[in-house]
N, C-alpha and C. Protein backbone atom coordinates (compact mmCIF):
# COMPACT_ATOMS: atom_id res chain seq x y z
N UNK A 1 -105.68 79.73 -60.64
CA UNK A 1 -106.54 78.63 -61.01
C UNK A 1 -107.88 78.82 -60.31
N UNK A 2 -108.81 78.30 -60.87
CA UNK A 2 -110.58 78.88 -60.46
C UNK A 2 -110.83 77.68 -60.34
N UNK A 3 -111.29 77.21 -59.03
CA UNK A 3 -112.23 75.68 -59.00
C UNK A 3 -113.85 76.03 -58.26
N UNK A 4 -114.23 75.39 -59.02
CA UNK A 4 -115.72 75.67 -58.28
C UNK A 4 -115.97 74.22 -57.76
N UNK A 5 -116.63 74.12 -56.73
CA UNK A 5 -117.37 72.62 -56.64
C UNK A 5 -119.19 73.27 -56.48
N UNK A 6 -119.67 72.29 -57.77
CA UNK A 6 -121.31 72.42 -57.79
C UNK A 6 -121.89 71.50 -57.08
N UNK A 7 -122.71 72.56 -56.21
CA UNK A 7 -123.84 71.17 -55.17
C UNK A 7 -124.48 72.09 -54.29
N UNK A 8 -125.15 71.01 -54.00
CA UNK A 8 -126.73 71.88 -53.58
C UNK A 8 -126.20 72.33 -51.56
N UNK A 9 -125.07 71.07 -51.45
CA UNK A 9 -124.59 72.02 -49.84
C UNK A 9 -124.70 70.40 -48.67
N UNK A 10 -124.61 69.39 -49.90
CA UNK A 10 -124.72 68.31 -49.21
C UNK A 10 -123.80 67.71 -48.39
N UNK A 11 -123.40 66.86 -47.78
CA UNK A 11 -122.28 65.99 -47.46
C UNK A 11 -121.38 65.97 -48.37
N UNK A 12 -121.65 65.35 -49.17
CA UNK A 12 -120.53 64.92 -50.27
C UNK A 12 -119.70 66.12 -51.00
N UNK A 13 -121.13 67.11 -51.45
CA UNK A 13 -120.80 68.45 -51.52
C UNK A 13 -119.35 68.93 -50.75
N UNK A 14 -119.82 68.94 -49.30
CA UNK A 14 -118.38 69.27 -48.50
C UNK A 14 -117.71 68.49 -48.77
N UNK A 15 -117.52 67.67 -48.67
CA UNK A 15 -116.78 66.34 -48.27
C UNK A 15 -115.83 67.07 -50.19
N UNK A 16 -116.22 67.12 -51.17
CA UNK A 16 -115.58 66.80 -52.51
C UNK A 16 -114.77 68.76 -52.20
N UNK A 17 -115.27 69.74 -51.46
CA UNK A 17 -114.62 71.12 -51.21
C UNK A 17 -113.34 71.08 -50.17
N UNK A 18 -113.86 70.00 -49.58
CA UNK A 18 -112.91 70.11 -48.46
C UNK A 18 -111.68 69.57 -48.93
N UNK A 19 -111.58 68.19 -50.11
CA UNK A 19 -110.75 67.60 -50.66
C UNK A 19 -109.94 68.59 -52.10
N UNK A 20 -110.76 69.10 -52.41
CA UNK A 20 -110.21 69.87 -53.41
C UNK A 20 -109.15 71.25 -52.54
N UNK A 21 -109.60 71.48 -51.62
CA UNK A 21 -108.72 72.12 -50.80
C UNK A 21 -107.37 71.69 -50.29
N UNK A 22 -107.40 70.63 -50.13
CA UNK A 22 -106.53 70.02 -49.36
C UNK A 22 -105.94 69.96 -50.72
N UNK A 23 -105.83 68.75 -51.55
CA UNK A 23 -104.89 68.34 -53.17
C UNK A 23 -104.39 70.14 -53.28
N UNK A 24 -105.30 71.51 -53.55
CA UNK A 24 -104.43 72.23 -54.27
C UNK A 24 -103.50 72.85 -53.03
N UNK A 25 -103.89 72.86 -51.90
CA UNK A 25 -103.00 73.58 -50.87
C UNK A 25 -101.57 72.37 -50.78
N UNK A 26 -101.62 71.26 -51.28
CA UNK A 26 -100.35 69.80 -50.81
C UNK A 26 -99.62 70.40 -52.35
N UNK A 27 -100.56 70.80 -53.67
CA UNK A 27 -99.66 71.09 -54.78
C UNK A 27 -98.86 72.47 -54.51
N UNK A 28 -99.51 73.38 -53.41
CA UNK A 28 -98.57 75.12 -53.82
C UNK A 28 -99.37 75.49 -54.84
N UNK A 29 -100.49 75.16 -55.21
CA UNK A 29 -100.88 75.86 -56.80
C UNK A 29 -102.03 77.37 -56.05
N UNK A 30 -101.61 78.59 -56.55
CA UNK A 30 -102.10 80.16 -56.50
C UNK A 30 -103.88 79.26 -57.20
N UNK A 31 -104.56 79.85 -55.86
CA UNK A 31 -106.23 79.07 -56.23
C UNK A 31 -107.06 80.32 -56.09
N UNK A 32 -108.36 80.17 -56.37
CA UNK A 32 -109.43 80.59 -56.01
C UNK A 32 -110.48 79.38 -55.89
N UNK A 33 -111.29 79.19 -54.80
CA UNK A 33 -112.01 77.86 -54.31
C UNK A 33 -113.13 78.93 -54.21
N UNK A 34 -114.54 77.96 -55.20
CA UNK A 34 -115.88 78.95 -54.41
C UNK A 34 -116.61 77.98 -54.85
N UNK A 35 -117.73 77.61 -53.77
CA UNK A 35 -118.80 76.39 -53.48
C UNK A 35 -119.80 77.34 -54.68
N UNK A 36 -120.45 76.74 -55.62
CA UNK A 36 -121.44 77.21 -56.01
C UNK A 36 -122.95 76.49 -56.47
N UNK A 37 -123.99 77.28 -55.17
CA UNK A 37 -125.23 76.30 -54.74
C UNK A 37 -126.31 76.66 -55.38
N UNK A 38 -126.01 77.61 -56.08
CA UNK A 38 -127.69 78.12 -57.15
C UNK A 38 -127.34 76.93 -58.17
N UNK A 39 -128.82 76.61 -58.05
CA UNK A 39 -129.33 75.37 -59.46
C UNK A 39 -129.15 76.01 -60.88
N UNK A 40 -129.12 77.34 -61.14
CA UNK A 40 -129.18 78.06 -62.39
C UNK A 40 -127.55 77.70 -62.85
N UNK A 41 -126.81 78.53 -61.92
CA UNK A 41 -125.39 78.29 -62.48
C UNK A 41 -124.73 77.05 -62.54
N UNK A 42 -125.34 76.11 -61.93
CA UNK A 42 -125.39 74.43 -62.21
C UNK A 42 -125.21 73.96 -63.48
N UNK A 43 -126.31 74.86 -64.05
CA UNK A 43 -127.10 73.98 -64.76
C UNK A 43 -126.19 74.63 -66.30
N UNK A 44 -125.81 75.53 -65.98
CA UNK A 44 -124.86 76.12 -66.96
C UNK A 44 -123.80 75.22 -67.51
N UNK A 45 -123.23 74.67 -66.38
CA UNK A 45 -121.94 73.71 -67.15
C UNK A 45 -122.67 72.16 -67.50
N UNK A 46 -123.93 72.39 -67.78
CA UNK A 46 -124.57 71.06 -67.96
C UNK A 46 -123.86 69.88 -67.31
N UNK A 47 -124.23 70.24 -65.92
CA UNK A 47 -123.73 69.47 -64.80
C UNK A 47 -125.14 68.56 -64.16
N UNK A 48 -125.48 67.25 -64.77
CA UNK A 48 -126.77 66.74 -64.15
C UNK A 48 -126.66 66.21 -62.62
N UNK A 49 -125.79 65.52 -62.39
CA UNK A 49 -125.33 65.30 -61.08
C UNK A 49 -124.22 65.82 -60.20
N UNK A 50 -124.81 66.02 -58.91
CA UNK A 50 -124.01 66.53 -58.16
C UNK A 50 -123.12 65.92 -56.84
N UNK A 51 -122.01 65.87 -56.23
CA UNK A 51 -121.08 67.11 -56.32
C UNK A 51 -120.45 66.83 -57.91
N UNK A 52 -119.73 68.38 -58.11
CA UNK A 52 -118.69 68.48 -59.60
C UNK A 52 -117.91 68.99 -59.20
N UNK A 53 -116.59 69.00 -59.65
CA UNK A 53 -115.85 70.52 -59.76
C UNK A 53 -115.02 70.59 -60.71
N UNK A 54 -115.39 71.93 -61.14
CA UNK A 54 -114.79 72.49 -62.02
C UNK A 54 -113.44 73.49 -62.03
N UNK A 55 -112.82 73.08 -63.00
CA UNK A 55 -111.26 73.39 -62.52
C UNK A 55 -111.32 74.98 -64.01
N UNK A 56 -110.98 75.88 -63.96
CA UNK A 56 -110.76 76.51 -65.02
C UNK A 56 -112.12 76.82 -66.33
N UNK A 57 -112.71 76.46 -65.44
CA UNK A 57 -114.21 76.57 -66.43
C UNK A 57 -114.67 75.22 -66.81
N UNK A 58 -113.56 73.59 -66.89
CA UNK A 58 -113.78 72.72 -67.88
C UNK A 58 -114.31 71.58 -66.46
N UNK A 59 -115.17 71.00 -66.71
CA UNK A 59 -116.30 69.92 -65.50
C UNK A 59 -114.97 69.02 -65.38
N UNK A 60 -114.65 68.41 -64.45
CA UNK A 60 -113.65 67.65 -64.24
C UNK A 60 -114.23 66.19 -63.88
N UNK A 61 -115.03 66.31 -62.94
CA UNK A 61 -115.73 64.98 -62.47
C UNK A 61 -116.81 65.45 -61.58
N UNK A 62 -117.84 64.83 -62.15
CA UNK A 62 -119.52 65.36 -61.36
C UNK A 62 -120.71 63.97 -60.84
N UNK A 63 -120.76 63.56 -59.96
CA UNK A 63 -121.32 62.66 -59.19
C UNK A 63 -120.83 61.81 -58.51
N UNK A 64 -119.79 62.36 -58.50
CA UNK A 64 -119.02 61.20 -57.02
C UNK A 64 -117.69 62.15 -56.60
N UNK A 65 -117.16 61.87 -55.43
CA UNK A 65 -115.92 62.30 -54.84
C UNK A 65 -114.90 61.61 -55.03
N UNK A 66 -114.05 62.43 -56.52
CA UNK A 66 -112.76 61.19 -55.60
C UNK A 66 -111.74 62.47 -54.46
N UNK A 67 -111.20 61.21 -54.56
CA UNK A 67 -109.78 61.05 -53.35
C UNK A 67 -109.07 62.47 -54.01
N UNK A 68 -108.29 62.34 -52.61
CA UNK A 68 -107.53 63.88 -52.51
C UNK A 68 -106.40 63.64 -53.96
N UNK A 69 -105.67 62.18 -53.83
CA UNK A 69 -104.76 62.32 -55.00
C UNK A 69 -105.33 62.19 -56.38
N UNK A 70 -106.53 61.83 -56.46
CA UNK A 70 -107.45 61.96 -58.23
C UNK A 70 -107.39 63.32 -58.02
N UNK A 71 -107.69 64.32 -57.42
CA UNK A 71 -107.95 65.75 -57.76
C UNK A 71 -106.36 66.70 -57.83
N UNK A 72 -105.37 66.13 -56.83
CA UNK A 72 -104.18 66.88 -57.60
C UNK A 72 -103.59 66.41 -58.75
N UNK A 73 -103.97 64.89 -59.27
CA UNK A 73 -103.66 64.61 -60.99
C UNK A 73 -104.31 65.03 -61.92
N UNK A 74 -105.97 65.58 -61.30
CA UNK A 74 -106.55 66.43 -62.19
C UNK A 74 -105.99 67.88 -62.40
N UNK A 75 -105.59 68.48 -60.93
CA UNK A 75 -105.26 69.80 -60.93
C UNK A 75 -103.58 69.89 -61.73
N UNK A 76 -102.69 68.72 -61.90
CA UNK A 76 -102.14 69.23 -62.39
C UNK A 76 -101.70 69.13 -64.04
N UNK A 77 -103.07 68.37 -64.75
CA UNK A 77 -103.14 67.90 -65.67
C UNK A 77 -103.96 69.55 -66.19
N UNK A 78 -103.93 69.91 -65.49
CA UNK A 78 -104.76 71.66 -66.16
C UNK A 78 -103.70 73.04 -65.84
N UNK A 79 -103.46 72.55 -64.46
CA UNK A 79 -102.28 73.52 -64.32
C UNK A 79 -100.76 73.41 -65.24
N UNK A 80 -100.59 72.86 -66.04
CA UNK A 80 -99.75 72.80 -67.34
C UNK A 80 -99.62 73.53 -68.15
């Protein structure tokens, strides 16, 4: 599974990497995690606000952080 979180390297930024870490390491789910801070590749998943992350290529949720358990019901609503 490929998650990116998009952001420019802010607080929340961490704050939404550090949580996505935690949900897929509590599921066991085989990851790849990579922060990505260029505005170009941002702007690719027509992502206007930031933090996002993207699970598998598809934007999951972009301008706010949720909670560790919104992101393993996301992760396992893809990991299916």
């Amino acid at each position: 599974m490929q998650l990116l979180v998009l952001g420019t390297g802010c607080a929340k930024c961490t704050k939404l990497y550090e949580a996505t870490e935690q949900a897929a390491q509590a599921l066991g789910l085989p990851y790849e995690l990579e922060k990505v801070t260029d505005l170009n590749r941002i702007m690719l998943f027509g992502v206007m606000m930031t933090p996002a992350l993207v699970v598998d290529g598809q934007v999951k949720v972009s301008g706010k952080v949720p909670s560790v358990d919104e992101i393993k019901t996301m992760l396992r609503q893809t990991g299916k």
